[in-house]
N, C-alpha and C. Protein backbone atom coordinates (compact mmCIF):
# COMPACT_ATOMS: atom_id res chain seq x y z
N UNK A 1 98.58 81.43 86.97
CA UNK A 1 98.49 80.97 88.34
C UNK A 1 99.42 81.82 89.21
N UNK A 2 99.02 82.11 90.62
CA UNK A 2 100.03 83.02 91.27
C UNK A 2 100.97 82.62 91.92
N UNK A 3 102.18 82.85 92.40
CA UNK A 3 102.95 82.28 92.92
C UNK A 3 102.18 81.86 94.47
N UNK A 4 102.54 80.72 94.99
CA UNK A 4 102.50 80.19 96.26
C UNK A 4 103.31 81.19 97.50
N UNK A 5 103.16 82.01 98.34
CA UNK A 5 103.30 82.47 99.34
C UNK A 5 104.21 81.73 100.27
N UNK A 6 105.58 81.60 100.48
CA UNK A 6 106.64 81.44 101.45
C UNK A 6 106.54 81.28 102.37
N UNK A 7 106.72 80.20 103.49
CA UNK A 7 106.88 80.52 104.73
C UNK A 7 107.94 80.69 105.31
N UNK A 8 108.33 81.55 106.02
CA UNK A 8 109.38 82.20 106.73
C UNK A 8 110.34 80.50 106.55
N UNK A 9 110.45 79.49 107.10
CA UNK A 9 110.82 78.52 107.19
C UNK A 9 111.45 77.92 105.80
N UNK A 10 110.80 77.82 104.57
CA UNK A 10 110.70 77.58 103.17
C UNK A 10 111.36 78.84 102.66
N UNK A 11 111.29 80.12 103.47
CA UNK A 11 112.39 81.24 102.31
C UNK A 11 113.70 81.45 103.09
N UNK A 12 113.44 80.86 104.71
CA UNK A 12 115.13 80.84 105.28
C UNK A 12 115.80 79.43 104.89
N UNK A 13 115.01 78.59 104.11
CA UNK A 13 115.91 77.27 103.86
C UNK A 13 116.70 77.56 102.76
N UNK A 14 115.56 77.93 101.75
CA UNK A 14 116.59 78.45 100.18
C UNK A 14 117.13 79.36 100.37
N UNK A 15 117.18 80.29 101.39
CA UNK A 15 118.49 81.59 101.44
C UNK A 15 119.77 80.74 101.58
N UNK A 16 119.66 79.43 102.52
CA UNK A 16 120.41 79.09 102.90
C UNK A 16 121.34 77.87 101.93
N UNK A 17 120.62 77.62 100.81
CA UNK A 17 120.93 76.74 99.40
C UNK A 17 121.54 77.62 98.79
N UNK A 18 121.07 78.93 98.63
CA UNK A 18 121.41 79.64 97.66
C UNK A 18 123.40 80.45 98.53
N UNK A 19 122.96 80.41 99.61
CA UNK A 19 124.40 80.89 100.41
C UNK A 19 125.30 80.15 100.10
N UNK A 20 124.73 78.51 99.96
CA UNK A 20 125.95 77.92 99.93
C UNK A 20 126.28 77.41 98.67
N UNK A 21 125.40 77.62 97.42
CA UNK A 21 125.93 77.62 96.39
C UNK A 21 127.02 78.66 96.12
N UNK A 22 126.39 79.75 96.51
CA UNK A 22 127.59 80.43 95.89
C UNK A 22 129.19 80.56 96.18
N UNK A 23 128.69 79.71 98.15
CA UNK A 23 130.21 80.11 98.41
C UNK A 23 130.80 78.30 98.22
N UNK A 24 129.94 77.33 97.79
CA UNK A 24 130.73 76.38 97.25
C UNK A 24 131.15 76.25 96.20
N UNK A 25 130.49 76.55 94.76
CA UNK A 25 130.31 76.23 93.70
C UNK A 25 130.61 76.88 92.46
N UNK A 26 130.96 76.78 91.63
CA UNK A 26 131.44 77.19 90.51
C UNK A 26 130.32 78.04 89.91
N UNK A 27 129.93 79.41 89.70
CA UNK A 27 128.42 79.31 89.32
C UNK A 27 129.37 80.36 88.13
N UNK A 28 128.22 80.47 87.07
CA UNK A 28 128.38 81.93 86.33
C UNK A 28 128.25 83.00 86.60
N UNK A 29 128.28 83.94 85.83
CA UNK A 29 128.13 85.40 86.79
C UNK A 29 126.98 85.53 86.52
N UNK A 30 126.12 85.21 85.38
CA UNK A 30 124.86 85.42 85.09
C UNK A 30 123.66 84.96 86.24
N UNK A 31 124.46 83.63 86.54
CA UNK A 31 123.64 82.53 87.41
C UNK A 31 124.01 83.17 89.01
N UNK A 32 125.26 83.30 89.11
CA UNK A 32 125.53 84.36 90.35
C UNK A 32 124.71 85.42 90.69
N UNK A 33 124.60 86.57 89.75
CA UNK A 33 123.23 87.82 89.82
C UNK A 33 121.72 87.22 90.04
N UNK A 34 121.31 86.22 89.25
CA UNK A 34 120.33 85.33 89.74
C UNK A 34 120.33 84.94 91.08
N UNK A 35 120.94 84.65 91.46
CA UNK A 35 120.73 83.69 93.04
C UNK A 35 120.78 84.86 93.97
N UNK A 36 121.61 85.76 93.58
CA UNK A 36 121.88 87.10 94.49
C UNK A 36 120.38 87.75 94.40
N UNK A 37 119.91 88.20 93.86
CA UNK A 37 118.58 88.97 93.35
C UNK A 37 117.42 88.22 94.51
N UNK A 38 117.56 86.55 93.79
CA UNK A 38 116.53 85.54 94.82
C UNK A 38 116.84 85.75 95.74
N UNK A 39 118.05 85.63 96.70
CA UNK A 39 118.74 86.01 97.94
C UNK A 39 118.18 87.28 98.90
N UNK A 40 118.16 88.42 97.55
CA UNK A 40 117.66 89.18 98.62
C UNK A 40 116.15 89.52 98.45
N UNK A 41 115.68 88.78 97.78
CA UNK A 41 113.92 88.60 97.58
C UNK A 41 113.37 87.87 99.37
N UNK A 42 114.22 86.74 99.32
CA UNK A 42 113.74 86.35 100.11
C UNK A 42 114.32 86.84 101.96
N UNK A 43 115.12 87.35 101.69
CA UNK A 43 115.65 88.21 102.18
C UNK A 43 114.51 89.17 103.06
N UNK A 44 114.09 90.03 102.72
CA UNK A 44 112.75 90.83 102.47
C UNK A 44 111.65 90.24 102.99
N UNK A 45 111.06 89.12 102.67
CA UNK A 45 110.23 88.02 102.64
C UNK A 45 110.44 87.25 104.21
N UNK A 46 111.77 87.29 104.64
CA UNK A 46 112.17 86.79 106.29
C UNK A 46 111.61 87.99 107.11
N UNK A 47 112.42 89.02 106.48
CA UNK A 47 112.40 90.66 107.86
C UNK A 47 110.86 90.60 107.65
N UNK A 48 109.99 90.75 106.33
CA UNK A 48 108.18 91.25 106.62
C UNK A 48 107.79 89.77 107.60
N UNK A 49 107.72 88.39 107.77
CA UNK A 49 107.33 87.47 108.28
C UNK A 49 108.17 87.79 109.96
N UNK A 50 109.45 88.52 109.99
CA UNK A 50 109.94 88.02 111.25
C UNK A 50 108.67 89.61 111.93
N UNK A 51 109.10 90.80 111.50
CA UNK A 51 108.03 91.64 111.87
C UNK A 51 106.57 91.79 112.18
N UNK A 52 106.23 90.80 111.80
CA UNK A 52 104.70 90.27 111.48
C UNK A 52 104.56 89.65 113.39
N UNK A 53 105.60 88.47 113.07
CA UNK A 53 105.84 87.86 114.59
C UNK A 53 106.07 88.49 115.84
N UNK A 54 106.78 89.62 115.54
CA UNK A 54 106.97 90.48 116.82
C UNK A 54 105.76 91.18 117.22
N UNK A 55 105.13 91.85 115.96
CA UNK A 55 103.89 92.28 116.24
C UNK A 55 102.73 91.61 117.20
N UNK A 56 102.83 90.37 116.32
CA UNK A 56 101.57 89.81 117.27
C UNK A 56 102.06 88.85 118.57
N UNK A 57 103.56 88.99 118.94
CA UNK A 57 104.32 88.52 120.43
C UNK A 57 103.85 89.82 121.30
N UNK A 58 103.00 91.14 121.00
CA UNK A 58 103.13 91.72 121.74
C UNK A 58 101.68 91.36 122.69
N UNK A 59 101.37 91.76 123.61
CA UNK A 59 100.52 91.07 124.85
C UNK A 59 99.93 92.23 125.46
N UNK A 60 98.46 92.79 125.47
CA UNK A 60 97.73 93.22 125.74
C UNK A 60 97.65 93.52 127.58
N UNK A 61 97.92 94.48 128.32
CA UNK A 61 98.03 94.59 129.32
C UNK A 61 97.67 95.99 130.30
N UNK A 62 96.81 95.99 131.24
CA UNK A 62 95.96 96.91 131.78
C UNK A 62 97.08 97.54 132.79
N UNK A 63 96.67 98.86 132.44
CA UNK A 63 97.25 100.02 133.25
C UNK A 63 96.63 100.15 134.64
N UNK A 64 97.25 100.88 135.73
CA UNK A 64 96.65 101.09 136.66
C UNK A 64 95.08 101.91 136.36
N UNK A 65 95.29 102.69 135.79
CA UNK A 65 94.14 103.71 135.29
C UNK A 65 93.23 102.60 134.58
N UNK A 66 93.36 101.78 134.52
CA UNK A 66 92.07 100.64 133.86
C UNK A 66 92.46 101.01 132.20
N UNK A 67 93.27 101.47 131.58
CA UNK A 67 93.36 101.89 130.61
C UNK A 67 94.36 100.11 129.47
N UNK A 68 94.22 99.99 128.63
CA UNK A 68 95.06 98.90 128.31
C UNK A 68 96.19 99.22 127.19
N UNK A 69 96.95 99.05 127.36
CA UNK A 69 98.38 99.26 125.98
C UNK A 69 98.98 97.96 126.32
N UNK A 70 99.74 98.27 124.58
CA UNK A 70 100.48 97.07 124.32
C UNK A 70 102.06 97.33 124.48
N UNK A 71 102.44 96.14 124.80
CA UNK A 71 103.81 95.71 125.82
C UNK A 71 104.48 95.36 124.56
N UNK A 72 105.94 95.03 125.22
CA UNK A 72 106.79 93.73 124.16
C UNK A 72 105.88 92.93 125.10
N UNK A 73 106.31 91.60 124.81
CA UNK A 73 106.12 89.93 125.40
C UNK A 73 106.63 90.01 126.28
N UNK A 74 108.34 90.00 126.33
CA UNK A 74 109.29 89.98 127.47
C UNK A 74 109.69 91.55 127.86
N UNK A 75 109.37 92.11 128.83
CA UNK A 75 110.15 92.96 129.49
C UNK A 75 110.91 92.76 130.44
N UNK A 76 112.13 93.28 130.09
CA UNK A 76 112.92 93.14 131.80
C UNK A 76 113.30 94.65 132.22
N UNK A 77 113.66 94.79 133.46
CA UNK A 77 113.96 95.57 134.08
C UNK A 77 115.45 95.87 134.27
N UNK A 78 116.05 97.15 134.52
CA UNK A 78 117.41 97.15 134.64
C UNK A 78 118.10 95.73 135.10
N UNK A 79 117.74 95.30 135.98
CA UNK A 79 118.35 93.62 137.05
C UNK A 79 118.34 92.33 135.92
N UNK A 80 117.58 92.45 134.44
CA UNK A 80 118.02 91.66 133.67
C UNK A 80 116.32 90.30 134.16
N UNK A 81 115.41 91.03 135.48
CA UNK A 81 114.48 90.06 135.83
C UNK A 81 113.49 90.70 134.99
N UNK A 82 112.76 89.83 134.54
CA UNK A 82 111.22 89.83 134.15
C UNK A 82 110.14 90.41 134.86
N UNK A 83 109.41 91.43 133.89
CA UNK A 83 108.64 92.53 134.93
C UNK A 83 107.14 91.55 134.64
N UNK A 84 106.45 91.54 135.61
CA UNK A 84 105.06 90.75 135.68
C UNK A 84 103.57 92.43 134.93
């Protein structure tokens, strides 16, 4: 059977079990390299899901030339205001 697929939400919770095991808890070193390894599995597993999100935050928008490219979401302008 294959593993079940993570959601960004479900692999930033156990990063966050696994953070604080280590900096609470008595672990082994064996069990330490373990959690570290998972750590940065899921690790990996956040940055491809957070990248994924930026990608599709970006917003489809027509040039003067009738031509269309893609934007960030939010642009601002030097003044820190939001360009329309």
């Amino acid at each position: 059977m294959a593993k079940k697929k993570k959601t960004y939400e479900e692999a930033a919770l156990r990063l966050e079990e696994i953070v604080d095991k280590l900096e609470n808890s008595d672990v082994s070193l064996e069990e330490a390299i373990g959690l570290y390894k998972e750590g940065m599995e899921l690790t990996l597993i956040c940055r491809e899901k957070l990248d994924c999100a930026q990608k599709e935050v970006m917003e489809l928008k027509k040039n003067f030339d009738g031509s269309f490219s893609l934007k960030p979401f939010n642009t601002y302008n030097e003044n820190g205001e939001g360009e329309e």
